[in-house]
Protein backbone atom coordinates (compact mmCIF):
# COMPACT_ATOMS: atom_id res chain seq x y z
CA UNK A 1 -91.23 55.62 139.68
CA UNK A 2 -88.70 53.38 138.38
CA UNK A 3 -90.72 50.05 139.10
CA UNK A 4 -94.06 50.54 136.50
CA UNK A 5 -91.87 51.36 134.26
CA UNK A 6 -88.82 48.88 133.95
CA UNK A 7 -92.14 46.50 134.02
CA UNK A 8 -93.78 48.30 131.11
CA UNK A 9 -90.43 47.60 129.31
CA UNK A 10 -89.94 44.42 130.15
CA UNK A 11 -93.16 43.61 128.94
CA UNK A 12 -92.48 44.96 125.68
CA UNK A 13 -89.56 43.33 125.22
CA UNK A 14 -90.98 39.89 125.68
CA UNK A 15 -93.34 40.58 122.97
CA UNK A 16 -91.04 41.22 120.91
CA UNK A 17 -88.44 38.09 121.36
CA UNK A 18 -91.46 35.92 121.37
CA UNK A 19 -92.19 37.06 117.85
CA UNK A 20 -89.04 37.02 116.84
CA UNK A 21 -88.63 33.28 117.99
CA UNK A 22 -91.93 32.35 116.18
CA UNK A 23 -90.22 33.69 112.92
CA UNK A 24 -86.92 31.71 113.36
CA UNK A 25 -88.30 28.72 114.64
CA UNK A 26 -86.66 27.11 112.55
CA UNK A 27 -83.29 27.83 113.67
CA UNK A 28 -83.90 27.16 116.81
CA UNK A 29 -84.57 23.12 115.20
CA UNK A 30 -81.74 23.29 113.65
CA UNK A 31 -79.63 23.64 116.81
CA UNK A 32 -81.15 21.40 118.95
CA UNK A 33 -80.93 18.25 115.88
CA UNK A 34 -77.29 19.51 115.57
CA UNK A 35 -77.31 18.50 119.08
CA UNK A 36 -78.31 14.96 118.80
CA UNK A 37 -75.96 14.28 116.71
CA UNK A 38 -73.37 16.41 118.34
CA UNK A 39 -73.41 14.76 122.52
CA UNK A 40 -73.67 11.29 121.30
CA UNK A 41 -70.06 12.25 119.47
CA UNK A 42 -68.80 14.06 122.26
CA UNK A 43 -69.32 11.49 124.66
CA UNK A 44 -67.49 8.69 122.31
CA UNK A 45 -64.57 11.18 122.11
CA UNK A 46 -64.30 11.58 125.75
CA UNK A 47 -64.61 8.35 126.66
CA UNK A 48 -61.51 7.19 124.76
CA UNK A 49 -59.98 10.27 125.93
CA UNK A 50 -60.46 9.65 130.04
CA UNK A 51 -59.49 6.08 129.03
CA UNK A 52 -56.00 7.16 127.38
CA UNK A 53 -55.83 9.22 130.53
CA UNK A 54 -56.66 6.54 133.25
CA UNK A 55 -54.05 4.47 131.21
CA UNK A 56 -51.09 6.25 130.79
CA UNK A 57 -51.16 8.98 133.80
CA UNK A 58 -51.86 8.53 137.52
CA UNK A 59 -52.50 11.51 139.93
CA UNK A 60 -50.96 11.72 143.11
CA UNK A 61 -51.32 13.56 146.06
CA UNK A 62 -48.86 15.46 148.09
CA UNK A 63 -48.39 17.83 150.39
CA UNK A 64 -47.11 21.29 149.12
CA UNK A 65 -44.97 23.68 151.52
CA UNK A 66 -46.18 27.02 151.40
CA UNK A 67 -44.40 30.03 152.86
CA UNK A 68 -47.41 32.54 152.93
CA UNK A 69 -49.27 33.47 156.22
CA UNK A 70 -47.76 34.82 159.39
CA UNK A 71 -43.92 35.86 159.39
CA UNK A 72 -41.80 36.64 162.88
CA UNK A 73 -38.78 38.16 163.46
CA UNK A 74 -36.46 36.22 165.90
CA UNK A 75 -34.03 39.41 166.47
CA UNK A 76 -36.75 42.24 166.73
CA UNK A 77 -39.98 40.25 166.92
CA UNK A 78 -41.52 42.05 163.88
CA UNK A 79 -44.67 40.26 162.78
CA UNK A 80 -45.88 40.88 159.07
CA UNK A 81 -47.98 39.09 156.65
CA UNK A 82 -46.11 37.27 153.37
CA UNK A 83 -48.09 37.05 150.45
CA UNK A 84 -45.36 35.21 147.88
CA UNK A 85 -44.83 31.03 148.11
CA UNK A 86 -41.61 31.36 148.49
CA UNK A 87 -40.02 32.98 151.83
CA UNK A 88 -38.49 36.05 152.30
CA UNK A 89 -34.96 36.68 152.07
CA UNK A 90 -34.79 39.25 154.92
CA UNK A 91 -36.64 40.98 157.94
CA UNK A 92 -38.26 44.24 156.76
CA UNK A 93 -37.76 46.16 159.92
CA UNK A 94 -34.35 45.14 160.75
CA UNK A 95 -33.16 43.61 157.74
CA UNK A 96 -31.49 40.47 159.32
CA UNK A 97 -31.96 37.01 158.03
CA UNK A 98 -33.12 35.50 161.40
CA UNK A 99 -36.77 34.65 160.19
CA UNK A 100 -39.29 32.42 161.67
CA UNK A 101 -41.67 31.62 158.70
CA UNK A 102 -44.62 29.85 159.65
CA UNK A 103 -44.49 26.48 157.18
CA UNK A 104 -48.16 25.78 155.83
CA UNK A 105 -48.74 22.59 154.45
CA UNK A 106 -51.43 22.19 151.00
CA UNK A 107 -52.72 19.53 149.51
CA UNK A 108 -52.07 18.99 145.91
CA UNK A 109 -52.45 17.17 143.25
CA UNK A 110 -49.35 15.68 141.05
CA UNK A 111 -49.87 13.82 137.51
CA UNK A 112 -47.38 11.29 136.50
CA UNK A 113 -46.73 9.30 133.37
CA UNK A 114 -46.92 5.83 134.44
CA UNK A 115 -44.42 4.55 132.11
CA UNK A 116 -41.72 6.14 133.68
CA UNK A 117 -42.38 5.14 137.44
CA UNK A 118 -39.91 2.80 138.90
CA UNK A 119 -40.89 -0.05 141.14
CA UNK A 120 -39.83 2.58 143.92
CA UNK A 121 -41.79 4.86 142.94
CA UNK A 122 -44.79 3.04 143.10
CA UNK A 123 -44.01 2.14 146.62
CA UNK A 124 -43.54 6.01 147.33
CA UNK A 125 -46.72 6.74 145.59
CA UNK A 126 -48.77 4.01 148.19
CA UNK A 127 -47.69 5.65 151.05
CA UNK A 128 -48.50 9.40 149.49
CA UNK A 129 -52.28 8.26 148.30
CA UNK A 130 -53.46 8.14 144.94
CA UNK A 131 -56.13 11.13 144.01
CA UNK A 132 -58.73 8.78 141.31
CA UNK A 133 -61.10 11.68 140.28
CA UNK A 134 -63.64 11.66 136.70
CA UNK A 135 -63.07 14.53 135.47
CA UNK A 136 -65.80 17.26 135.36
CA UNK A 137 -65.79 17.45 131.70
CA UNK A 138 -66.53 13.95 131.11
CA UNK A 139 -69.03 14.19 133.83
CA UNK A 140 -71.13 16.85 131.68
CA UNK A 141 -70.94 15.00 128.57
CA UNK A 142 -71.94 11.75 129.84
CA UNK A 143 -75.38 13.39 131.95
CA UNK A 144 -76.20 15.12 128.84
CA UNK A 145 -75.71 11.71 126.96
CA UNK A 146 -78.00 10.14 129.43
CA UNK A 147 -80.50 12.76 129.16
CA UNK A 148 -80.63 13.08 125.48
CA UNK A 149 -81.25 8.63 125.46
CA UNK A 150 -83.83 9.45 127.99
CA UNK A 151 -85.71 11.72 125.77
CA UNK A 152 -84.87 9.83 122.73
CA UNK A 153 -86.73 7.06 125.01
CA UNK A 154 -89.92 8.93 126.17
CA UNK A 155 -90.41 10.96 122.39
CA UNK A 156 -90.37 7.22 120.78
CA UNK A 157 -92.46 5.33 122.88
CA UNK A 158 -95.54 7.99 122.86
């Protein structure tokens, strides 16, 4: 009966941490004023470090060739599967060079300095589409920002 007693333990256990965080309480206080100071600083820093970014960078979308996925044969008809990006140099079968790679387009993602875009480049970049994403790191920091103000809020006004 493996059940009873992983419960037995469990409950054991839990005695134990909870009496060990009653004795270090204190550390545990510590951390978590460490962390008032430490979001509000976080989020300052990457603010001005998205803005540097929005500034001087743009990210641009494109579409990537890929080589990988379904590969024919045009001499022997051999069908195999390619696993590299870039295509193969010869038939495996029959070793000729007569290869019908299936081309595979991806979306990705290009950064650019903006200072060294020419007005034609700019025009290129309209017609490819501009990817404007926040990253997720900034994200984080700013929703624990607004959570800490909110409970910096509700602990002050009771």
């Amino acid at each position: 009966m493996r059940g009873p007693s992983q419960l037995v333990i469990f409950i054991i256990s839990s005695f134990f941490v909870l009496s060990w965080l009653q004795e270090y309480a204190f550390i545990f206080s510590w951390l978590f004023s460490a962390a008032l100071w430490l979001i509000p600083a976080l989020a300052i820093i990457s603010a001005f470090i998205y803005g540097y970014e929005r500034l001087h960078f743009i990210d641009v979308l494109y579409d990537k060739s890929v080589w990988y996925g379904a590969m024919r044969c045009e001499q022997c008809f051999y069908q195999w599967q390619s696993r590299k990006n870039t295509p193969p140099a010869k038939c495996p079968k029959c070793g000729t060079k007569k290869i019908h790679p299936n081309k595979v387009k991806e979306r990705a993602v290009r950064r650019l300095n903006k200072k060294s875009l020419t007005t034609e480049d700019w025009a290129e970049i309209r017609k490819m589409g501009v990817q404007n994403f926040v990253p997720s790191w900034f994200v984080l920091i700013t929703l624990l920002f607004v959570v800490e103000l909110i409970y910096l809020a509700i602990s002050h006004s009771s």
